[in-house]
PDB file of N, CA and C in Angstrom:
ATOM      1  N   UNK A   1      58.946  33.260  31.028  1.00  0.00           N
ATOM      2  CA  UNK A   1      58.207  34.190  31.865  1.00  0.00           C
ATOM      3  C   UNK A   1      58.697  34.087  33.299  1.00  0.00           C
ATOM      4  N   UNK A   2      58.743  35.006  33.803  1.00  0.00           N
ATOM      5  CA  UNK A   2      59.024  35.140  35.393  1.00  0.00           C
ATOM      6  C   UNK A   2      57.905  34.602  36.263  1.00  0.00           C
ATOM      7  N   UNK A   3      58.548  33.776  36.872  1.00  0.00           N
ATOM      8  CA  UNK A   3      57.550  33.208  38.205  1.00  0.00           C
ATOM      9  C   UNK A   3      56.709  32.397  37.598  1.00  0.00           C
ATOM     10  N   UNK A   4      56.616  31.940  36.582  1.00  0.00           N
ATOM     11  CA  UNK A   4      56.362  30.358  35.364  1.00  0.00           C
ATOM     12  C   UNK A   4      57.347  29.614  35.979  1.00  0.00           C
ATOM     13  N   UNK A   5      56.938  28.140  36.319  1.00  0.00           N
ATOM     14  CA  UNK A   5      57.653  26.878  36.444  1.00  0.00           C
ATOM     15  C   UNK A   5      57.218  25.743  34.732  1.00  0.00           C
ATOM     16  N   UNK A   6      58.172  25.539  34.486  1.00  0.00           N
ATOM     17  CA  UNK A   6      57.926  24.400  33.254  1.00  0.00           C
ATOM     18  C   UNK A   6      58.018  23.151  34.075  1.00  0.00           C
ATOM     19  N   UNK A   7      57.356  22.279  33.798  1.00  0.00           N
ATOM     20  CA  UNK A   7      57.678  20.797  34.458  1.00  0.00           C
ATOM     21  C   UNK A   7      58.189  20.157  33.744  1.00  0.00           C
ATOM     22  N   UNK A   8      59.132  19.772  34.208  1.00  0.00           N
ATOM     23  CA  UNK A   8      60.071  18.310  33.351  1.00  0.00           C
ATOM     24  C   UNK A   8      59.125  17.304  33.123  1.00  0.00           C
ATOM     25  N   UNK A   9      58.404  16.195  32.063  1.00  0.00           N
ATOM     26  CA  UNK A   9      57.980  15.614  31.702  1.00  0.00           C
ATOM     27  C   UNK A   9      58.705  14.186  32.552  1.00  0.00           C
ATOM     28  N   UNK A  10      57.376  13.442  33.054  1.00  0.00           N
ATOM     29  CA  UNK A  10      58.340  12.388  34.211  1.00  0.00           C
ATOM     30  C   UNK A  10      58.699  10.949  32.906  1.00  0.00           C
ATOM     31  N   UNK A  11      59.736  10.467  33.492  1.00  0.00           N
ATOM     32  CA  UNK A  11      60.950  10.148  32.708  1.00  0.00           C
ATOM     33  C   UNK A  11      59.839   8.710  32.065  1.00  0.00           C
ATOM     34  N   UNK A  12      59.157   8.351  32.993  1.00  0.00           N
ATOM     35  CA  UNK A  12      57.877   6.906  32.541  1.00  0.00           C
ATOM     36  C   UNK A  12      56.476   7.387  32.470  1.00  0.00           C
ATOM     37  N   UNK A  13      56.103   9.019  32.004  1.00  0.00           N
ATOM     38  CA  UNK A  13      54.841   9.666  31.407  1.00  0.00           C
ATOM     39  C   UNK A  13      53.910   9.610  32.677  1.00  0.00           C
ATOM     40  N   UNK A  14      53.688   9.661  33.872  1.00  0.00           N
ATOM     41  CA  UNK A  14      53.048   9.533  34.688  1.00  0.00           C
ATOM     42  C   UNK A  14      52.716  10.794  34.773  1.00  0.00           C
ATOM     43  N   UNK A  15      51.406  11.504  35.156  1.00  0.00           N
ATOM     44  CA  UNK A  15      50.817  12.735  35.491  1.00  0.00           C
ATOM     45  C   UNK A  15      51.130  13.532  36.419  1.00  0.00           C
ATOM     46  N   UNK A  16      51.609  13.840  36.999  1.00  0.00           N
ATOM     47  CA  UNK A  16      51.654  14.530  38.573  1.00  0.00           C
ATOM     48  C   UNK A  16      49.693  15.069  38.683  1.00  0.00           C
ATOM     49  N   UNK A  17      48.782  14.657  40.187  1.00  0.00           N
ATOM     50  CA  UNK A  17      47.803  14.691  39.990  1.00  0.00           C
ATOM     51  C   UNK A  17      47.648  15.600  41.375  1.00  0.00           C
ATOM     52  N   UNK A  18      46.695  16.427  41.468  1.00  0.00           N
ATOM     53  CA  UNK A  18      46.674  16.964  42.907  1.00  0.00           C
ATOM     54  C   UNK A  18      44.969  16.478  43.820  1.00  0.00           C
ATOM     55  N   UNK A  19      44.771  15.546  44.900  1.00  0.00           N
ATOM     56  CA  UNK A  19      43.751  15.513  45.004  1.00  0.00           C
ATOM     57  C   UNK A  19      43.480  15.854  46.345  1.00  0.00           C
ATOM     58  N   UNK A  20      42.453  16.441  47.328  1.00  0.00           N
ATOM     59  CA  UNK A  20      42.258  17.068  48.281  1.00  0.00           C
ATOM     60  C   UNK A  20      43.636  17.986  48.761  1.00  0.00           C
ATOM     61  N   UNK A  21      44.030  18.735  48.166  1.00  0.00           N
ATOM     62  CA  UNK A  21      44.651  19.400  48.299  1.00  0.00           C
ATOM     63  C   UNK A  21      46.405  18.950  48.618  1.00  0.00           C
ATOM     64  N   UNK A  22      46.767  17.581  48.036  1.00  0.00           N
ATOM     65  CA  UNK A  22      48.038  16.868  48.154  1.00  0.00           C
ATOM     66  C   UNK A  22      48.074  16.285  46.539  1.00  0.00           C
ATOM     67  N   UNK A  23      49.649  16.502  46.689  1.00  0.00           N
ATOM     68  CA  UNK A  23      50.588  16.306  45.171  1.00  0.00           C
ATOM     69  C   UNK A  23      50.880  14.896  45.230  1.00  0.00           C
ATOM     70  N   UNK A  24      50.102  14.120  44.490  1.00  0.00           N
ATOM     71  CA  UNK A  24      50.361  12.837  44.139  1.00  0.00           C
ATOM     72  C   UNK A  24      51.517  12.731  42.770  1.00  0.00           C
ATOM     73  N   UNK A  25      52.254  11.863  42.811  1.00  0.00           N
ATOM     74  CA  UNK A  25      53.550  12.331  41.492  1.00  0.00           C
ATOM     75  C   UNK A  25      52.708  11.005  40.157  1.00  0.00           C
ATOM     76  N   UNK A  26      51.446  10.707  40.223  1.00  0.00           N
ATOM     77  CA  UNK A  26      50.736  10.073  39.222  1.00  0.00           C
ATOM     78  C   UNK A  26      49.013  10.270  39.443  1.00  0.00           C
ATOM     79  N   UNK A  27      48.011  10.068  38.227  1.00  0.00           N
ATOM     80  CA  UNK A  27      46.718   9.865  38.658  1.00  0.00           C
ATOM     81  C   UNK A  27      46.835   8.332  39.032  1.00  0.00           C
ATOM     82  N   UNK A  28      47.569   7.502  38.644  1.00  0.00           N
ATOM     83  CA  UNK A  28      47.134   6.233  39.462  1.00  0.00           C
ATOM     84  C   UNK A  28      47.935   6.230  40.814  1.00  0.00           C
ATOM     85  N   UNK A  29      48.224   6.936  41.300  1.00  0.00           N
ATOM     86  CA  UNK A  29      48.343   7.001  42.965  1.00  0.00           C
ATOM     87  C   UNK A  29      47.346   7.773  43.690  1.00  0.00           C
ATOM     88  N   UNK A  30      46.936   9.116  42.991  1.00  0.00           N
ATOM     89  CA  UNK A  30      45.709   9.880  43.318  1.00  0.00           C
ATOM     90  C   UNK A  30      44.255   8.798  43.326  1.00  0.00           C
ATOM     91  N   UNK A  31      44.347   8.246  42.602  1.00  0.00           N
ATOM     92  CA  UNK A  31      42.941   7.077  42.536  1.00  0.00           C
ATOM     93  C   UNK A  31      43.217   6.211  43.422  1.00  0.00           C
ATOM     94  N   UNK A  32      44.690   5.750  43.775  1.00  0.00           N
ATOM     95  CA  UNK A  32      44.247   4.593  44.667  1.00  0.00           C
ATOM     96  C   UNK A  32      44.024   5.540  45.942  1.00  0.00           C
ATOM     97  N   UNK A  33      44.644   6.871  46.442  1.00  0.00           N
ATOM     98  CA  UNK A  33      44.357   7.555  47.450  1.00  0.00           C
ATOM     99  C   UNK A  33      42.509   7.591  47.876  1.00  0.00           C
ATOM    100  N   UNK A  34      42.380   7.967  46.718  1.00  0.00           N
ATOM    101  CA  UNK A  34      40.746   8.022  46.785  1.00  0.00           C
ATOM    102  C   UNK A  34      39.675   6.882  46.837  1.00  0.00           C
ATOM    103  N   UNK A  35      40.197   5.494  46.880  1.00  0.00           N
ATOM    104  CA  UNK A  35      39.590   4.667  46.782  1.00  0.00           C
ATOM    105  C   UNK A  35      40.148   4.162  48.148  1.00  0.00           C
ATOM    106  N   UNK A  36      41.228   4.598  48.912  1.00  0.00           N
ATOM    107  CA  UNK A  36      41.278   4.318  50.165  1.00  0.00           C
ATOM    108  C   UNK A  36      40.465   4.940  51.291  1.00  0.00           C
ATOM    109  N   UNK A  37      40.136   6.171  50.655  1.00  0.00           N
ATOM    110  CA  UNK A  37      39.551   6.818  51.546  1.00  0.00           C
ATOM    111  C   UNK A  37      37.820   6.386  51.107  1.00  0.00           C
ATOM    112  N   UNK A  38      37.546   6.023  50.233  1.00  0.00           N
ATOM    113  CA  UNK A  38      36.252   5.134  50.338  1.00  0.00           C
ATOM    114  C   UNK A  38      36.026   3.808  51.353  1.00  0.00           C
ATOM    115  N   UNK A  39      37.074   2.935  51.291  1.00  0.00           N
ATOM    116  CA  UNK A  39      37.700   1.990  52.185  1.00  0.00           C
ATOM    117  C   UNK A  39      37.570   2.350  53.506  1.00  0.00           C
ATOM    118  N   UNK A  40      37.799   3.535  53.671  1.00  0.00           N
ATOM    119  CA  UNK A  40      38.047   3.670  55.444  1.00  0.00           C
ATOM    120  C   UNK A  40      37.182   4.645  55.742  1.00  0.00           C
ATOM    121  N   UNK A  41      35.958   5.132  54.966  1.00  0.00           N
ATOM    122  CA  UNK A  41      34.312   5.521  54.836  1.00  0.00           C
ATOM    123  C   UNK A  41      33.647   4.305  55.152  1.00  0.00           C
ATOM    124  N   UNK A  42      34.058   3.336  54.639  1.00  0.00           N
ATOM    125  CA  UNK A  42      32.783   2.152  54.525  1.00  0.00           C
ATOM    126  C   UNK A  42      33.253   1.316  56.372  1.00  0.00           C
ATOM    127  N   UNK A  43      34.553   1.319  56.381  1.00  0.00           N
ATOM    128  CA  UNK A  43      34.760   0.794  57.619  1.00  0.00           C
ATOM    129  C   UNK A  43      36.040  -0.428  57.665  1.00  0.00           C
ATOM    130  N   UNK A  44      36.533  -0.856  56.454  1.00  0.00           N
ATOM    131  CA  UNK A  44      37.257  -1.773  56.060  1.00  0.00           C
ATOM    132  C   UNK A  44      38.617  -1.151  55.881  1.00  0.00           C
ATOM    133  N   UNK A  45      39.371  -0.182  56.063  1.00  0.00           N
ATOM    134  CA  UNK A  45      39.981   0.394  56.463  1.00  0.00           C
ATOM    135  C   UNK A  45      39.825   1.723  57.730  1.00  0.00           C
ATOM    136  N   UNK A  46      40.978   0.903  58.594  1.00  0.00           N
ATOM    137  CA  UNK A  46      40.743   2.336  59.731  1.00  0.00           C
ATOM    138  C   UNK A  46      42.104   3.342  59.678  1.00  0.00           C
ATOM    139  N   UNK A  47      42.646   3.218  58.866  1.00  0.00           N
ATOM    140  CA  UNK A  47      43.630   4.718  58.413  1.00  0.00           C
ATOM    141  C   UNK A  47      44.650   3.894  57.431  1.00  0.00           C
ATOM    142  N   UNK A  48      45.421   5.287  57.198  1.00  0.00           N
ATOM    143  CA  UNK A  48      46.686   5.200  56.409  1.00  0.00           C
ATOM    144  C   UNK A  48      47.381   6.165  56.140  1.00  0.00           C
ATOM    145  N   UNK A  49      48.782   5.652  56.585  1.00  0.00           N
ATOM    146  CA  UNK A  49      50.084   6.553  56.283  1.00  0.00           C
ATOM    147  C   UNK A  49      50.867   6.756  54.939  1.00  0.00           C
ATOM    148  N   UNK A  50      51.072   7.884  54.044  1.00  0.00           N
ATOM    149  CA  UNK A  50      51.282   8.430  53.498  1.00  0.00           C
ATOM    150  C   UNK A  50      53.183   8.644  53.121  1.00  0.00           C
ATOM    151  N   UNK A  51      53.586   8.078  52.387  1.00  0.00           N
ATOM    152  CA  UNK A  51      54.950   7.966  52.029  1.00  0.00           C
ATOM    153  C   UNK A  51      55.683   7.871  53.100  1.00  0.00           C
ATOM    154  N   UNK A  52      55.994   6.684  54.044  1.00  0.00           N
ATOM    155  CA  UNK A  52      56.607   5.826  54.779  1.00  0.00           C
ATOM    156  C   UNK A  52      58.001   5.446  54.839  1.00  0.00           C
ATOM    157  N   UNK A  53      58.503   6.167  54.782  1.00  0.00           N
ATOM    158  CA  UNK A  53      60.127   5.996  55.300  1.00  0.00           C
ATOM    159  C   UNK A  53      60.594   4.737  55.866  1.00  0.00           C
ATOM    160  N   UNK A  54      61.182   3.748  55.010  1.00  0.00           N
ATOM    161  CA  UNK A  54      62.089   2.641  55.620  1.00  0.00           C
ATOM    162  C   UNK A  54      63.337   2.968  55.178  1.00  0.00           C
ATOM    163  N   UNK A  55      64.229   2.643  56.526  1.00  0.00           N
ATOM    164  CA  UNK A  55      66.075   2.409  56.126  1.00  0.00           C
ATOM    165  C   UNK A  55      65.818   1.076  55.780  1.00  0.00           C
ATOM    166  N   UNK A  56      67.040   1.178  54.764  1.00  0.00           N
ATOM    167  CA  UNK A  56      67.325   0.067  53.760  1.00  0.00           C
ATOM    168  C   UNK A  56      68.842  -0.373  53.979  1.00  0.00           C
ATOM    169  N   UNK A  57      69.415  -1.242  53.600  1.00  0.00           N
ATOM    170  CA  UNK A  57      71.388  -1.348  53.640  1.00  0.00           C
ATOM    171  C   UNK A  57      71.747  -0.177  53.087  1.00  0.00           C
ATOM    172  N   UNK A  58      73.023   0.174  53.429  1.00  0.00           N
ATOM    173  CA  UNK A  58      73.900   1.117  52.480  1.00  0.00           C
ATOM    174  C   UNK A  58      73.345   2.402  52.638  1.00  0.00           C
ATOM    175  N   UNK A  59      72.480   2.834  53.403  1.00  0.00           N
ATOM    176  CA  UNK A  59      71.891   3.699  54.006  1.00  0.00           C
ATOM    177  C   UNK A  59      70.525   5.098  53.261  1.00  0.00           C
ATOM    178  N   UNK A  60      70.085   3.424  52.022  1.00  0.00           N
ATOM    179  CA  UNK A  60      68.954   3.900  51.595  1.00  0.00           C
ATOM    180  C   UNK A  60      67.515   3.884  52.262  1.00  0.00           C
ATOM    181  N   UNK A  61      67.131   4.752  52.081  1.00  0.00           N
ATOM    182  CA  UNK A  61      65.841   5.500  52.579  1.00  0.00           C
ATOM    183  C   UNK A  61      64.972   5.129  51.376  1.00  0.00           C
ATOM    184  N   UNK A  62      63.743   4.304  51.491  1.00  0.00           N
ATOM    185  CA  UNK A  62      62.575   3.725  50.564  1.00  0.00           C
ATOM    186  C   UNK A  62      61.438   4.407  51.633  1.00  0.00           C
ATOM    187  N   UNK A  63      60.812   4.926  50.391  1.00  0.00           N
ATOM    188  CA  UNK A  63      59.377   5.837  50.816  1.00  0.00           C
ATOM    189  C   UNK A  63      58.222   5.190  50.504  1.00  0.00           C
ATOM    190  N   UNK A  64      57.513   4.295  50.641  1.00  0.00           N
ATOM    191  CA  UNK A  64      56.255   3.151  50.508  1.00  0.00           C
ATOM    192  C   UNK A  64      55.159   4.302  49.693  1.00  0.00           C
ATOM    193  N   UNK A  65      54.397   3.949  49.315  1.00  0.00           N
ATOM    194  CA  UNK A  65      53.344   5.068  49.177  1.00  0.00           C
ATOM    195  C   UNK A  65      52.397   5.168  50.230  1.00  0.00           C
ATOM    196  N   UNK A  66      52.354   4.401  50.392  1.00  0.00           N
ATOM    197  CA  UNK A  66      51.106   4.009  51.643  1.00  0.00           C
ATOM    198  C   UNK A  66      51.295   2.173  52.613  1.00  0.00           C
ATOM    199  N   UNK A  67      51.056   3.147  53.815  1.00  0.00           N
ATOM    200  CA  UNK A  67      50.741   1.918  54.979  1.00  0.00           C
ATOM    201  C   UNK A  67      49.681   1.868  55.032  1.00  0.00           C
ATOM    202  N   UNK A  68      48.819   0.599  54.950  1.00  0.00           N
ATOM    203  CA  UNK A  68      47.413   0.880  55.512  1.00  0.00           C
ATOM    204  C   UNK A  68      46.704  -0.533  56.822  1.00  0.00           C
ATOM    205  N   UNK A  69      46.467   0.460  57.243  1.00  0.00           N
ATOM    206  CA  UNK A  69      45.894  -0.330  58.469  1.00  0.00           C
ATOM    207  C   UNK A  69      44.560  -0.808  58.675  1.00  0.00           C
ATOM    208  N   UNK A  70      44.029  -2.193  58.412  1.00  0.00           N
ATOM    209  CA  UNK A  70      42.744  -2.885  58.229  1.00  0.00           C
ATOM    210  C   UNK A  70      42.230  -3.344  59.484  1.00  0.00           C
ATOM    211  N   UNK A  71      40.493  -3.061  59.170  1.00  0.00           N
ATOM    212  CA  UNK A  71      39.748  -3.241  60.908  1.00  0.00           C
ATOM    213  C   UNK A  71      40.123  -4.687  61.313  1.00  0.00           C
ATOM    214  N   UNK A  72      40.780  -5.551  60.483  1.00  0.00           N
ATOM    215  CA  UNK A  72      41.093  -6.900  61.396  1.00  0.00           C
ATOM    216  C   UNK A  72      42.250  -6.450  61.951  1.00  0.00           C
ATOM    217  N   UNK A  73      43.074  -5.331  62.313  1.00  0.00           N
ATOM    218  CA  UNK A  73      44.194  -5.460  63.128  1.00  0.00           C
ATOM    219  C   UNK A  73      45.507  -5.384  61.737  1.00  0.00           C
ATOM    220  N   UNK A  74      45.324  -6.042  61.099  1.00  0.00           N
ATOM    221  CA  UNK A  74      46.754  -6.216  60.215  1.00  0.00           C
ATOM    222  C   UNK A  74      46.865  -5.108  59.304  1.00  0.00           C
ATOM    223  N   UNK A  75      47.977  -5.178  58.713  1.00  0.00           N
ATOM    224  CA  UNK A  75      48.363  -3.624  57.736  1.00  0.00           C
ATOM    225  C   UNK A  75      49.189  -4.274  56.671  1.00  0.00           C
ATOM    226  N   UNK A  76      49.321  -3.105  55.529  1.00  0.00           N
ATOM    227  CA  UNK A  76      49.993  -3.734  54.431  1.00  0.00           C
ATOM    228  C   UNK A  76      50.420  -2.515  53.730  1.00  0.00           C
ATOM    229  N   UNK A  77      52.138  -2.362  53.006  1.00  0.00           N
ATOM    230  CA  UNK A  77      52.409  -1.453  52.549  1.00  0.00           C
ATOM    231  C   UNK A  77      52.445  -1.636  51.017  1.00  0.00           C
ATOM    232  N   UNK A  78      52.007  -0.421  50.902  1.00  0.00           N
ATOM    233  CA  UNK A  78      51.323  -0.618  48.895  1.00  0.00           C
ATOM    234  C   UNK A  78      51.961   0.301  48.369  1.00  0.00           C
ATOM    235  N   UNK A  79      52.303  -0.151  47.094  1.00  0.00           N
ATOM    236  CA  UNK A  79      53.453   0.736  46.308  1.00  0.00           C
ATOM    237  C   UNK A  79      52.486   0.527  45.281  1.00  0.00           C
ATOM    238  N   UNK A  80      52.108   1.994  44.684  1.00  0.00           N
ATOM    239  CA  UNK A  80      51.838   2.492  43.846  1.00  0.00           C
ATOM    240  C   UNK A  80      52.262   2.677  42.197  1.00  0.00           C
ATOM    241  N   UNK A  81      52.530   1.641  41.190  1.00  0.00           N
ATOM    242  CA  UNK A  81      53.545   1.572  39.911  1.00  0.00           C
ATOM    243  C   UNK A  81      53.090   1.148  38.570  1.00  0.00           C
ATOM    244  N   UNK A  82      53.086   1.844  37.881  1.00  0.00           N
ATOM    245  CA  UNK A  82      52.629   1.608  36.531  1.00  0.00           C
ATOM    246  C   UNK A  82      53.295   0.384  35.617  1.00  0.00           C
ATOM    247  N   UNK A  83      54.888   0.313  36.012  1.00  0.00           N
ATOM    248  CA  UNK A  83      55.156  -1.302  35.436  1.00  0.00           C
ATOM    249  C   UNK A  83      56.636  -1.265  36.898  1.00  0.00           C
ATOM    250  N   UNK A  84      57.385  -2.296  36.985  1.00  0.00           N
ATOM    251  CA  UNK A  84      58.122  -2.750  37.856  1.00  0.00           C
ATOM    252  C   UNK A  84      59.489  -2.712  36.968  1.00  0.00           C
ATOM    253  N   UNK A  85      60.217  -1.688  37.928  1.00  0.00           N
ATOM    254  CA  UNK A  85      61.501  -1.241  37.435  1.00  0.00           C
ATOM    255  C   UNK A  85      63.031  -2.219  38.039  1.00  0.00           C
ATOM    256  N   UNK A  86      63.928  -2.798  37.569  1.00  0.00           N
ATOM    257  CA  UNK A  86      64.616  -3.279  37.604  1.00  0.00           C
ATOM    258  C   UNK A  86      65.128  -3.119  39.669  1.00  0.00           C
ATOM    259  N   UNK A  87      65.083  -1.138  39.736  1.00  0.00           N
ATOM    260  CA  UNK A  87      65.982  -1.267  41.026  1.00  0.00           C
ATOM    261  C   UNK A  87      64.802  -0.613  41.896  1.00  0.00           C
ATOM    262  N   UNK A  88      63.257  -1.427  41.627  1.00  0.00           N
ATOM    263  CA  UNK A  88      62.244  -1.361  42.282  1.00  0.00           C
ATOM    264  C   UNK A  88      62.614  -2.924  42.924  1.00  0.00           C
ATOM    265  N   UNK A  89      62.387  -3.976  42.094  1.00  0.00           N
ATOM    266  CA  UNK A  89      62.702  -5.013  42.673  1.00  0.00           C
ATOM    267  C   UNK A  89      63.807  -5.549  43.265  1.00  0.00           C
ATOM    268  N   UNK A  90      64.933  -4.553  43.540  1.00  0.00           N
ATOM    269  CA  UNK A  90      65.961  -4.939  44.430  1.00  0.00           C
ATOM    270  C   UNK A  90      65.636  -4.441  45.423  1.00  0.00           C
ATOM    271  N   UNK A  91      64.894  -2.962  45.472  1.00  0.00           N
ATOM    272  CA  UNK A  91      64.400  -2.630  46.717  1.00  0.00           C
ATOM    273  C   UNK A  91      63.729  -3.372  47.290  1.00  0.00           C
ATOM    274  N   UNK A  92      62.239  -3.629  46.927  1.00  0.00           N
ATOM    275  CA  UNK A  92      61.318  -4.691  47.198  1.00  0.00           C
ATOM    276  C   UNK A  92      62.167  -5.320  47.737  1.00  0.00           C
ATOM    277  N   UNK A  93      63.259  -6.912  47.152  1.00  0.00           N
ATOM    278  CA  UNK A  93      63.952  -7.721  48.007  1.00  0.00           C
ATOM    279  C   UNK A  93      64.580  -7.401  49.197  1.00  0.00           C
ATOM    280  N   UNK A  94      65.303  -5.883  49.457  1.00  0.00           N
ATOM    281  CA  UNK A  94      65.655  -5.689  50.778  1.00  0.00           C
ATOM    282  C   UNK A  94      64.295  -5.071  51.667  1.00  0.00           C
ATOM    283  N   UNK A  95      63.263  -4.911  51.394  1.00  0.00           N
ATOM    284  CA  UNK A  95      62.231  -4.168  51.958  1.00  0.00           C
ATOM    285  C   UNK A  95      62.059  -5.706  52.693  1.00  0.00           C
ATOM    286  N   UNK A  96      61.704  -6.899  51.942  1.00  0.00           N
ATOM    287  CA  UNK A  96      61.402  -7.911  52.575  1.00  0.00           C
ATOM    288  C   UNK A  96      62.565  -8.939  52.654  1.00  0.00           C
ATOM    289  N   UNK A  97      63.757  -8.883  53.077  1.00  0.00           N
ATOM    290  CA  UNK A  97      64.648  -9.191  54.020  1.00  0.00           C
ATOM    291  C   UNK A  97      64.578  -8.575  55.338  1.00  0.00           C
ATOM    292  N   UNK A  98      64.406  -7.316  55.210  1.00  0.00           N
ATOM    293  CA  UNK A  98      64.880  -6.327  56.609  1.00  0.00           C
ATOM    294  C   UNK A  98      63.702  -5.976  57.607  1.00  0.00           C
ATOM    295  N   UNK A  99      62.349  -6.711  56.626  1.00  0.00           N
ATOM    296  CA  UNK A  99      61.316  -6.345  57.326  1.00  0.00           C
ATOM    297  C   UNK A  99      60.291  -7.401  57.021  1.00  0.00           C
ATOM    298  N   UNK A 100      60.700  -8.507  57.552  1.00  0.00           N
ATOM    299  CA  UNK A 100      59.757  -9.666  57.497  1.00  0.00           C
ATOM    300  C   UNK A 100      58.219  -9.654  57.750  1.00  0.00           C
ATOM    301  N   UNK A 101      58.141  -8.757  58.787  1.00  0.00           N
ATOM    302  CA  UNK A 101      56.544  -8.525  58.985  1.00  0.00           C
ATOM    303  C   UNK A 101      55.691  -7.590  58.154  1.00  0.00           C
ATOM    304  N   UNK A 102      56.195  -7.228  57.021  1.00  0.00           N
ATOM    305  CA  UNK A 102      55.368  -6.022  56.462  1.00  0.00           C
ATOM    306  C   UNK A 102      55.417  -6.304  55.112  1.00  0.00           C
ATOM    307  N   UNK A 103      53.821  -7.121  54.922  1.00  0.00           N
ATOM    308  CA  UNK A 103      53.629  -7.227  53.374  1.00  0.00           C
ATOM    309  C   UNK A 103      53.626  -6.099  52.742  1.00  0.00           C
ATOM    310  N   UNK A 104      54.330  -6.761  51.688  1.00  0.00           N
ATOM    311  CA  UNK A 104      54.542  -5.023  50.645  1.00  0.00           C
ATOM    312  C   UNK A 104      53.767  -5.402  49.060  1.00  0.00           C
ATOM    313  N   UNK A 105      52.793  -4.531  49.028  1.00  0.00           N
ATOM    314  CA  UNK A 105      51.694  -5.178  47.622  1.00  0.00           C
ATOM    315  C   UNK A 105      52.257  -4.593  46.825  1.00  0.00           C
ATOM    316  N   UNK A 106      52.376  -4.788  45.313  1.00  0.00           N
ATOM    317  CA  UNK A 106      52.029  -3.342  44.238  1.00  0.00           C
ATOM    318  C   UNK A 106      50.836  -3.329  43.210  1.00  0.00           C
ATOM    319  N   UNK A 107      50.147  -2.391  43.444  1.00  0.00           N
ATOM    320  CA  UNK A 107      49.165  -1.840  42.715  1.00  0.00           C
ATOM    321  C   UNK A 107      49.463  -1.128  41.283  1.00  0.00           C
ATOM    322  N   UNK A 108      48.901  -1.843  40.297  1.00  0.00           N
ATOM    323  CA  UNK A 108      48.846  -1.554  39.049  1.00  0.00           C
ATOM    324  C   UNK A 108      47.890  -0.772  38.325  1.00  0.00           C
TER     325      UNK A 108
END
């Protein structure tokens, strides 16, 4: 059909989810979105940035899912992943070589 998009089925079954009006590429990134923004309702988070651009060696570009910034002052970048991919954890290792100050969590 004309002006029909088919979606390619993502390669590790993850949903593409849409919540307040933004394209999350899983429902478990849409849920943790929404449970951040409960977080920074209640007061225990005071914001967060949204796919985060770090240069990497060799002149890769890693997109975090989220920075988030906690009312004690400190922040932490959270990657969003249903299981941990081989050239996730090489990233990860240069994320924390090149950037000593920025814990990087992953959420399951």
């Amino acid at each position: 059909m004309i002006g029909r998009h088919k979606f390619k089925r993502h390669k590790y079954g993850a949903k593409p989810t849409e919540v307040d009006g933004i394209k999350f590429g899983s429902k478990l990134e849409a849920k943790y979105y929404s449970e951040l923004k409960l977080r920074q309702r209640a007061g225990e988070v005071i914001g967060f940035l949204m796919q985060v651009p770090l240069r990497l060696s060799g002149g890769i570009i890693y997109r975090m899912d989220f920075l988030v910034f906690f009312e004690d002052g400190s922040c932490k970048g959270v990657e969003v992943k249903g299981f941990e991919t081989a050239t996730w954890k090489l990233k990860k290792r240069m994320v924390d070589e090149l950037y000593p100050w920025l814990t990087l969590e992953i959420v399951k």
